[in-house]
C-alpha atoms as a PDB file:
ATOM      1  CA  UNK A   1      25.367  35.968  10.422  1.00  0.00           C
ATOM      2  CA  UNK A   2      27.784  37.528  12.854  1.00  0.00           C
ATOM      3  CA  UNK A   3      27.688  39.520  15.749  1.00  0.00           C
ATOM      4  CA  UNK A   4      30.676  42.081  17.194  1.00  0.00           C
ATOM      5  CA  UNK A   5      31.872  42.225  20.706  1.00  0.00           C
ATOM      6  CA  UNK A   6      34.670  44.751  20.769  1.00  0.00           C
ATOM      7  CA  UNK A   7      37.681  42.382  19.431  1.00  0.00           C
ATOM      8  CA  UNK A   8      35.851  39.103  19.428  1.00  0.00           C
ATOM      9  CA  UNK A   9      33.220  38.173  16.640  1.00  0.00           C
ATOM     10  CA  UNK A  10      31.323  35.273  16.768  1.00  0.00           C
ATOM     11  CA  UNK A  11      30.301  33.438  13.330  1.00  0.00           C
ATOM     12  CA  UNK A  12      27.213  31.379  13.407  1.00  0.00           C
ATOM     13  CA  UNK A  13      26.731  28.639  10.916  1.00  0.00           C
ATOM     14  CA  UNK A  14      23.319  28.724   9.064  1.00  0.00           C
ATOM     15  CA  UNK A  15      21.406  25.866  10.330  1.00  0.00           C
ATOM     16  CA  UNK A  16      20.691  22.984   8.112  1.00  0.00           C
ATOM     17  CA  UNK A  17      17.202  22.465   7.153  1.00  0.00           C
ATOM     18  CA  UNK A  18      15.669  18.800   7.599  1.00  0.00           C
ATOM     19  CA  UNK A  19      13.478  18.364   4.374  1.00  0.00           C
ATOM     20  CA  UNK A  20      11.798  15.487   2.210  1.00  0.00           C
ATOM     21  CA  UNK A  21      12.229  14.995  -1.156  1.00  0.00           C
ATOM     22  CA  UNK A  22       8.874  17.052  -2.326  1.00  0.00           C
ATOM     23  CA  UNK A  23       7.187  13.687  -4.296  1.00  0.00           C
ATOM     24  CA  UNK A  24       7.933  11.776  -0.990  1.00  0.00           C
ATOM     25  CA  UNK A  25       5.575  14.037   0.837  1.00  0.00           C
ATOM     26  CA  UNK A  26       3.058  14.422  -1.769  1.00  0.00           C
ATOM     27  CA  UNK A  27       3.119  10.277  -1.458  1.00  0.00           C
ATOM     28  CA  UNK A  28       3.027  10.184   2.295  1.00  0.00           C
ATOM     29  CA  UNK A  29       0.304  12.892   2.379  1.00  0.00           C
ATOM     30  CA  UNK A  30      -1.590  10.842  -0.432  1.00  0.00           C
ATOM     31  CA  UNK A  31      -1.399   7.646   1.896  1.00  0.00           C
ATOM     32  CA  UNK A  32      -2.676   9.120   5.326  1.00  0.00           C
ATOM     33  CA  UNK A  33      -6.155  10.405   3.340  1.00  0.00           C
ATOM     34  CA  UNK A  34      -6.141   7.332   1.988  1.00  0.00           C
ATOM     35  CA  UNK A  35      -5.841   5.550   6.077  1.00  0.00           C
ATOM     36  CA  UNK A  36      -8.298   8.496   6.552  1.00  0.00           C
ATOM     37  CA  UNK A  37     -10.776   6.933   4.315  1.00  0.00           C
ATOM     38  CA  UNK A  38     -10.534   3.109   5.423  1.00  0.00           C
ATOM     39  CA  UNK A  39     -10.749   4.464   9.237  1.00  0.00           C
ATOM     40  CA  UNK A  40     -13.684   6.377   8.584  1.00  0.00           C
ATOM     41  CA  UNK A  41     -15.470   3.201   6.144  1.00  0.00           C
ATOM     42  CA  UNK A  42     -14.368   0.672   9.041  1.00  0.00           C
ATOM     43  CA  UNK A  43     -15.785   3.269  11.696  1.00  0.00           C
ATOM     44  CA  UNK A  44     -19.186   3.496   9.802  1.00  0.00           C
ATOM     45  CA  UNK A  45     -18.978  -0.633   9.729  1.00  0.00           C
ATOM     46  CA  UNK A  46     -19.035  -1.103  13.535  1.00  0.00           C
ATOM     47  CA  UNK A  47     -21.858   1.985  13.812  1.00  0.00           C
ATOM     48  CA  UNK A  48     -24.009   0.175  11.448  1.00  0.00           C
ATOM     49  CA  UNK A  49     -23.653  -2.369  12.563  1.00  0.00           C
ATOM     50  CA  UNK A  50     -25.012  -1.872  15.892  1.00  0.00           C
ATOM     51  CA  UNK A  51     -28.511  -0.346  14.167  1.00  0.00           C
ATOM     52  CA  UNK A  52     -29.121  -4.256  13.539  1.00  0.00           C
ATOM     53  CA  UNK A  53     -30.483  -5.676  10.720  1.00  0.00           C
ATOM     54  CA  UNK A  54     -27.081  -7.438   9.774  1.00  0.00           C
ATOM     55  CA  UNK A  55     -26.230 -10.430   7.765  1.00  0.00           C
ATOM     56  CA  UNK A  56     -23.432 -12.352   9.385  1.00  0.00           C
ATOM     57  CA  UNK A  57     -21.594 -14.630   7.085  1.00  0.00           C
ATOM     58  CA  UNK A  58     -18.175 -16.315   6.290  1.00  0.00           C
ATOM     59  CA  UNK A  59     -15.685 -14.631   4.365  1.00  0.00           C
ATOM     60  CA  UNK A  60     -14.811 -16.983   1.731  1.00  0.00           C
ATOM     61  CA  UNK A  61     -11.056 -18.627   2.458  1.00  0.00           C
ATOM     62  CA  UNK A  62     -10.014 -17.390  -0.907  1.00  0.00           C
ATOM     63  CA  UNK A  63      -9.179 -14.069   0.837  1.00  0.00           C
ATOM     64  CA  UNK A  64      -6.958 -16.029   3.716  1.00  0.00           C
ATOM     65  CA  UNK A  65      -4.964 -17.066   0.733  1.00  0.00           C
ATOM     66  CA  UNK A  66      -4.572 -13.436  -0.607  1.00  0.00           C
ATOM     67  CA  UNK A  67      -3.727 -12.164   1.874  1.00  0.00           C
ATOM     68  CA  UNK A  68      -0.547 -14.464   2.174  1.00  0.00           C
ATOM     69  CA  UNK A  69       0.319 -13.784  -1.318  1.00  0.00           C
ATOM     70  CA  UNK A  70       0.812  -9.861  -0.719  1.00  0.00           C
ATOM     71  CA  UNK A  71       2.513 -10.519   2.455  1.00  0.00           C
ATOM     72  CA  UNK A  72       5.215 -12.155  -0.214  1.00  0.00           C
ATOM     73  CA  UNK A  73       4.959  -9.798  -2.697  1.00  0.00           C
ATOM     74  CA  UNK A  74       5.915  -7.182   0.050  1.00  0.00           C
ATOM     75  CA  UNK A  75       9.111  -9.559   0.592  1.00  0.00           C
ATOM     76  CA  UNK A  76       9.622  -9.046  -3.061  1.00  0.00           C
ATOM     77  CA  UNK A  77       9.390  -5.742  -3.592  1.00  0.00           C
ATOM     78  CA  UNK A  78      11.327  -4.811  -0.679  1.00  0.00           C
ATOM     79  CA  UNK A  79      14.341  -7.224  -2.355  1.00  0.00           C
ATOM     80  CA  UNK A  80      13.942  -5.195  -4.913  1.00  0.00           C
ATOM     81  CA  UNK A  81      14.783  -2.656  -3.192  1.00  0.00           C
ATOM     82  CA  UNK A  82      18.303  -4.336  -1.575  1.00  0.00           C
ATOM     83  CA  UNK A  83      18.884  -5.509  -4.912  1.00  0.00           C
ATOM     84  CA  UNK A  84      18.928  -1.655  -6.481  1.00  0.00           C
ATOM     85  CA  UNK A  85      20.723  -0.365  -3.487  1.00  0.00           C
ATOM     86  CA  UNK A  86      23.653  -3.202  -4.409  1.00  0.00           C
ATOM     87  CA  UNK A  87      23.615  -2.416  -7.940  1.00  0.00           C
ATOM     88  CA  UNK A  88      22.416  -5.699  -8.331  1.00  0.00           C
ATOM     89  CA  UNK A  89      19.996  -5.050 -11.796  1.00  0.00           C
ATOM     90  CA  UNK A  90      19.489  -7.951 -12.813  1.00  0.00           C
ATOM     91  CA  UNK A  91      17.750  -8.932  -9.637  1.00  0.00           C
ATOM     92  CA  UNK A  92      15.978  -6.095  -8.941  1.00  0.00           C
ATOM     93  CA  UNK A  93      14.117  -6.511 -12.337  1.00  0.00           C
ATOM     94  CA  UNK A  94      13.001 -10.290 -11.048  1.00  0.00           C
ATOM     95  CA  UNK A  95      11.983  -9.089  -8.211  1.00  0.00           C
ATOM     96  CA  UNK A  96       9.836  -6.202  -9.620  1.00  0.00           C
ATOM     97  CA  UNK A  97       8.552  -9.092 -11.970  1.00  0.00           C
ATOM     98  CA  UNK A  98       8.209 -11.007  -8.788  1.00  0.00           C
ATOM     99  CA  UNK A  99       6.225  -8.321  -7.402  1.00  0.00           C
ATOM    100  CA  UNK A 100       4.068  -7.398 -10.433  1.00  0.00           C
ATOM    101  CA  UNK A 101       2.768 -11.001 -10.567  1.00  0.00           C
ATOM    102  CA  UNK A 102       1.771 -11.381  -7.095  1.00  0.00           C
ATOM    103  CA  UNK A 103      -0.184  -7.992  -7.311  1.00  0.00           C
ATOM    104  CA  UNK A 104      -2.246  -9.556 -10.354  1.00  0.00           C
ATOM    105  CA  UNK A 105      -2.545 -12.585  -8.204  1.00  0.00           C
ATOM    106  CA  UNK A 106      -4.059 -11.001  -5.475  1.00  0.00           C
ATOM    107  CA  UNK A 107      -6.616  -9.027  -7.746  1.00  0.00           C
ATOM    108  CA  UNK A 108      -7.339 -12.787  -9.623  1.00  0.00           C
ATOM    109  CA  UNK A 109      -7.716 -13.814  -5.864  1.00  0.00           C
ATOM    110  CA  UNK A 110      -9.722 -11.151  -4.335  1.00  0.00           C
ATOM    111  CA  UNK A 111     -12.219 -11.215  -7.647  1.00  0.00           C
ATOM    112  CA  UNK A 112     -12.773 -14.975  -7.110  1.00  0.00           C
ATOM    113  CA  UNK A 113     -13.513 -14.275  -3.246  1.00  0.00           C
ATOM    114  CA  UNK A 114     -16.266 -11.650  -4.604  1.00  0.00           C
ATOM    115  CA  UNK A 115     -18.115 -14.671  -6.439  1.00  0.00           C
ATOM    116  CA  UNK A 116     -17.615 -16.833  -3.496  1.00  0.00           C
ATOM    117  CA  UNK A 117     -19.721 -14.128  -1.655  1.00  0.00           C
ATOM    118  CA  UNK A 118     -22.051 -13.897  -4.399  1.00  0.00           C
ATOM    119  CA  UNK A 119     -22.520 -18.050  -4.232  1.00  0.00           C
ATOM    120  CA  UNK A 120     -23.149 -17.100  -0.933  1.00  0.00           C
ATOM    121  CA  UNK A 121     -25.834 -14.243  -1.736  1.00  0.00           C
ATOM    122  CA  UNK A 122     -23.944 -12.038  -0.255  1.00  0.00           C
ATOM    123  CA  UNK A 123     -24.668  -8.857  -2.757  1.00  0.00           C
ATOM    124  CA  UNK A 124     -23.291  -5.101  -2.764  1.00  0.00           C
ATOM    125  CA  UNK A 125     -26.751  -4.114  -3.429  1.00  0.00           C
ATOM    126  CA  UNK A 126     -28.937  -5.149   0.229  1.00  0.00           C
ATOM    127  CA  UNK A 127     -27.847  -6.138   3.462  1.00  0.00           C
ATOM    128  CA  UNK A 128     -25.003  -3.333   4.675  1.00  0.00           C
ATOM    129  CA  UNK A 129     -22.308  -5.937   5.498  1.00  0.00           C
ATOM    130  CA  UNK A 130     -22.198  -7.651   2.423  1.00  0.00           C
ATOM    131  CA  UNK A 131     -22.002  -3.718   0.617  1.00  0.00           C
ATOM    132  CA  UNK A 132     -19.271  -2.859   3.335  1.00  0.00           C
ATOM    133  CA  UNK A 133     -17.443  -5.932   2.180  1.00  0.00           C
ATOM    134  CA  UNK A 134     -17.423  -5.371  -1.709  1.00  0.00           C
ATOM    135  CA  UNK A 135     -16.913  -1.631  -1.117  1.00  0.00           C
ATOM    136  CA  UNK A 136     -13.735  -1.753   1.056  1.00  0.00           C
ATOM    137  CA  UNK A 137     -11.852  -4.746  -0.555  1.00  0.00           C
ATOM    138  CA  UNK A 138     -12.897  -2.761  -3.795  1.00  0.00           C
ATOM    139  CA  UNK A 139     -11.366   0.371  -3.072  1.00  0.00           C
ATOM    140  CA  UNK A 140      -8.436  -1.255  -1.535  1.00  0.00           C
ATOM    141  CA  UNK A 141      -7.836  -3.336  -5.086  1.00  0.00           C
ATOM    142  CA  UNK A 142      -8.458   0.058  -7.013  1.00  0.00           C
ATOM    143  CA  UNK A 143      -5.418   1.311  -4.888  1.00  0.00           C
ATOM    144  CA  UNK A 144      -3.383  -1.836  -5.737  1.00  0.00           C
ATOM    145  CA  UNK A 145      -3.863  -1.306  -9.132  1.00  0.00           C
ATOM    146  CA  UNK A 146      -2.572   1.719  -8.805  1.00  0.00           C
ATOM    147  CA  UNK A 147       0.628   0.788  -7.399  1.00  0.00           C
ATOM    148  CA  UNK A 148       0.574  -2.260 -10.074  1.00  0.00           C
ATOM    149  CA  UNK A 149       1.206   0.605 -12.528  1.00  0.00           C
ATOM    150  CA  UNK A 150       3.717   2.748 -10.324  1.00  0.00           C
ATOM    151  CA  UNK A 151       5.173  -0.414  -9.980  1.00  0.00           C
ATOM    152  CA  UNK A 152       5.356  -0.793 -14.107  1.00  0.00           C
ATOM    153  CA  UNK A 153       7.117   2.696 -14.253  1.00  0.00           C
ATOM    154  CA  UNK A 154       9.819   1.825 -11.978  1.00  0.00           C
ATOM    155  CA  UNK A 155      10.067  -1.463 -13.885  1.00  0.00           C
ATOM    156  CA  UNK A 156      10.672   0.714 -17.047  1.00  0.00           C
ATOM    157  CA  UNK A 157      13.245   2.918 -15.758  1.00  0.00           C
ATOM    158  CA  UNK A 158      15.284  -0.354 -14.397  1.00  0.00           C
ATOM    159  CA  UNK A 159      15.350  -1.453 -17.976  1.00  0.00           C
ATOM    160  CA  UNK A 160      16.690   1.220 -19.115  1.00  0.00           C
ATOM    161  CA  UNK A 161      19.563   1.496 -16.194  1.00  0.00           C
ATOM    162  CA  UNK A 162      17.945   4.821 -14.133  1.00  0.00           C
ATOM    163  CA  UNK A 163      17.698   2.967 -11.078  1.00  0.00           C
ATOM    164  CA  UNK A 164      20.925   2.304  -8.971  1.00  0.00           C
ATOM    165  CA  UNK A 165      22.864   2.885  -5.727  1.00  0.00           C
ATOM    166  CA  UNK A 166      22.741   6.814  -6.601  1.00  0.00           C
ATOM    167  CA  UNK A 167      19.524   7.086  -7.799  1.00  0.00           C
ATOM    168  CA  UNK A 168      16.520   5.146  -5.509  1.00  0.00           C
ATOM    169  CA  UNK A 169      13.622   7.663  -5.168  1.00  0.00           C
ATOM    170  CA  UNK A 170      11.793   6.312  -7.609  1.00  0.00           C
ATOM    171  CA  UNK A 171      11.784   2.393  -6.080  1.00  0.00           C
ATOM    172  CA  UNK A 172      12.073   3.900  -2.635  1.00  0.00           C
ATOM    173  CA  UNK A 173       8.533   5.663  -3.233  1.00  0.00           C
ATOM    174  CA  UNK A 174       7.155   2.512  -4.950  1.00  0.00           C
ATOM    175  CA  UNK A 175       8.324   0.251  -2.158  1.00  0.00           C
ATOM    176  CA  UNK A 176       7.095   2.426   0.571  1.00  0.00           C
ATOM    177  CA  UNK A 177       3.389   2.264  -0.962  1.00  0.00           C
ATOM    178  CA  UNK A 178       3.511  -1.624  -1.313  1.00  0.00           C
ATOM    179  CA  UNK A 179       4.169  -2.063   1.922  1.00  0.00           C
ATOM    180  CA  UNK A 180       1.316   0.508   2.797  1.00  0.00           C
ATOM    181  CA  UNK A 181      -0.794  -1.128   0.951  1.00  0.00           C
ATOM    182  CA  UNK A 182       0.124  -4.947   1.958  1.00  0.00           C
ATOM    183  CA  UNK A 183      -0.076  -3.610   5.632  1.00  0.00           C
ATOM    184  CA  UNK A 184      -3.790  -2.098   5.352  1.00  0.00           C
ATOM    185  CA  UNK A 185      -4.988  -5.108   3.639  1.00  0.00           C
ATOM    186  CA  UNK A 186      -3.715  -7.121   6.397  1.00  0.00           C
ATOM    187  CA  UNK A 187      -5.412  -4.368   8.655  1.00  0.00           C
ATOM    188  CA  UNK A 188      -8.552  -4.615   6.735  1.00  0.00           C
ATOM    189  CA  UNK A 189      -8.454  -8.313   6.537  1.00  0.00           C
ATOM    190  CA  UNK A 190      -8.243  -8.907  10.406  1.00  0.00           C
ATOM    191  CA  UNK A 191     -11.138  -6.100  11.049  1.00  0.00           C
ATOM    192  CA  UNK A 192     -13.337  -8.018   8.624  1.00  0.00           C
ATOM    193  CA  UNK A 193     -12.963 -11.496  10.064  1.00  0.00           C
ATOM    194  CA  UNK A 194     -13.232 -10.173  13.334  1.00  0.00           C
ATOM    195  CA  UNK A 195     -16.510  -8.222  12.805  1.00  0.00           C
ATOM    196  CA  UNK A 196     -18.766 -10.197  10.495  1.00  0.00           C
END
């Protein structure tokens, strides 16, 4: 655009727009409804909890333990990351194996806590808390394995070379949800031991 003022004329340079890759924002809008949806299940915990009527018990140390091993596997999956941004394929793939492993783990892990409750009688069907329990460390494993298989898709395209210094949406994307994941567990983990 320019504008005249007798001799003089004045260019202006378009400005340049700040965007996001579109599948970026889809995943970053696709993560705050899912916050959305823990905040409003952990919200309905503490009202319910104050009607009474609540069984207090232990959560079962099996989910201490889990929680350690996705704290790693976010370690993991973010070397993953520095390893693709170096070019460095060979140990991006470990790492992604790394990563894929301790995901199962934790499922394995948070499975054997849900008998532990169980062995405690701690059911989804009766007392809210124990249904609060099984329903929020449920949803949250659905989610993980969701990312277990995002996480197989960027292991396929590493196998086959598409993921390097000039091309990281793909493992950027898959990182970024780990890490939101790893991070609301740890969330989730802290509000249930705190309010049993």
């Amino acid at each position: 655009m320019s504008k005249e003022f007798g001799e003089m004329r004045i260019v202006e340079e378009p400005r340049k727009v700040s965007s996001m890759h579109p599948k970026k924002f889809a995943l970053w809008l696709f993560m705050a409804s899912v916050l959305m949806l823990f905040a409003s299940w952990t919200s309905a915990y503490i009202v319910k909890q104050a009607d009474g009527n609540w069984l207090f018990f232990q959560l079962p140390s099996i989910f201490t333990w889990s929680t350690a091993i996705i704290a790693i596997s976010s370690l993991t999956v973010q070397w993953a990351y520095f390893a693709a941004r170096g070019n460095q394929a060979g140990r991006m793939r470990r790492m992604l194996y790394a990563t894929a492993a301790l995901g199962v783990l934790f499922l394995v892990m948070q499975t054997l806590g849900w008998t532990k409750l169980v062995s405690q009688s701690v059911y989804f069907v009766g007392n809210p808390s124990g249904s609060f329990v099984y329903l929020i460390t449920g949803f949250h494993g659905l989610h993980i394995i969701s990312a277990l298989i995002f996480l197989l898709v960027v292991m396929r395209s590493a196998a086959v070379g598409r993921i390097h210094s000039g091309n990281l949406t793909q493992i950027e994307m898959c990182t970024t949800y780990w890490h939101f994941l790893g991070f609301l567990w740890v969330y989730l983990f802290i509000f249930l031991l705190i309010n049993r």
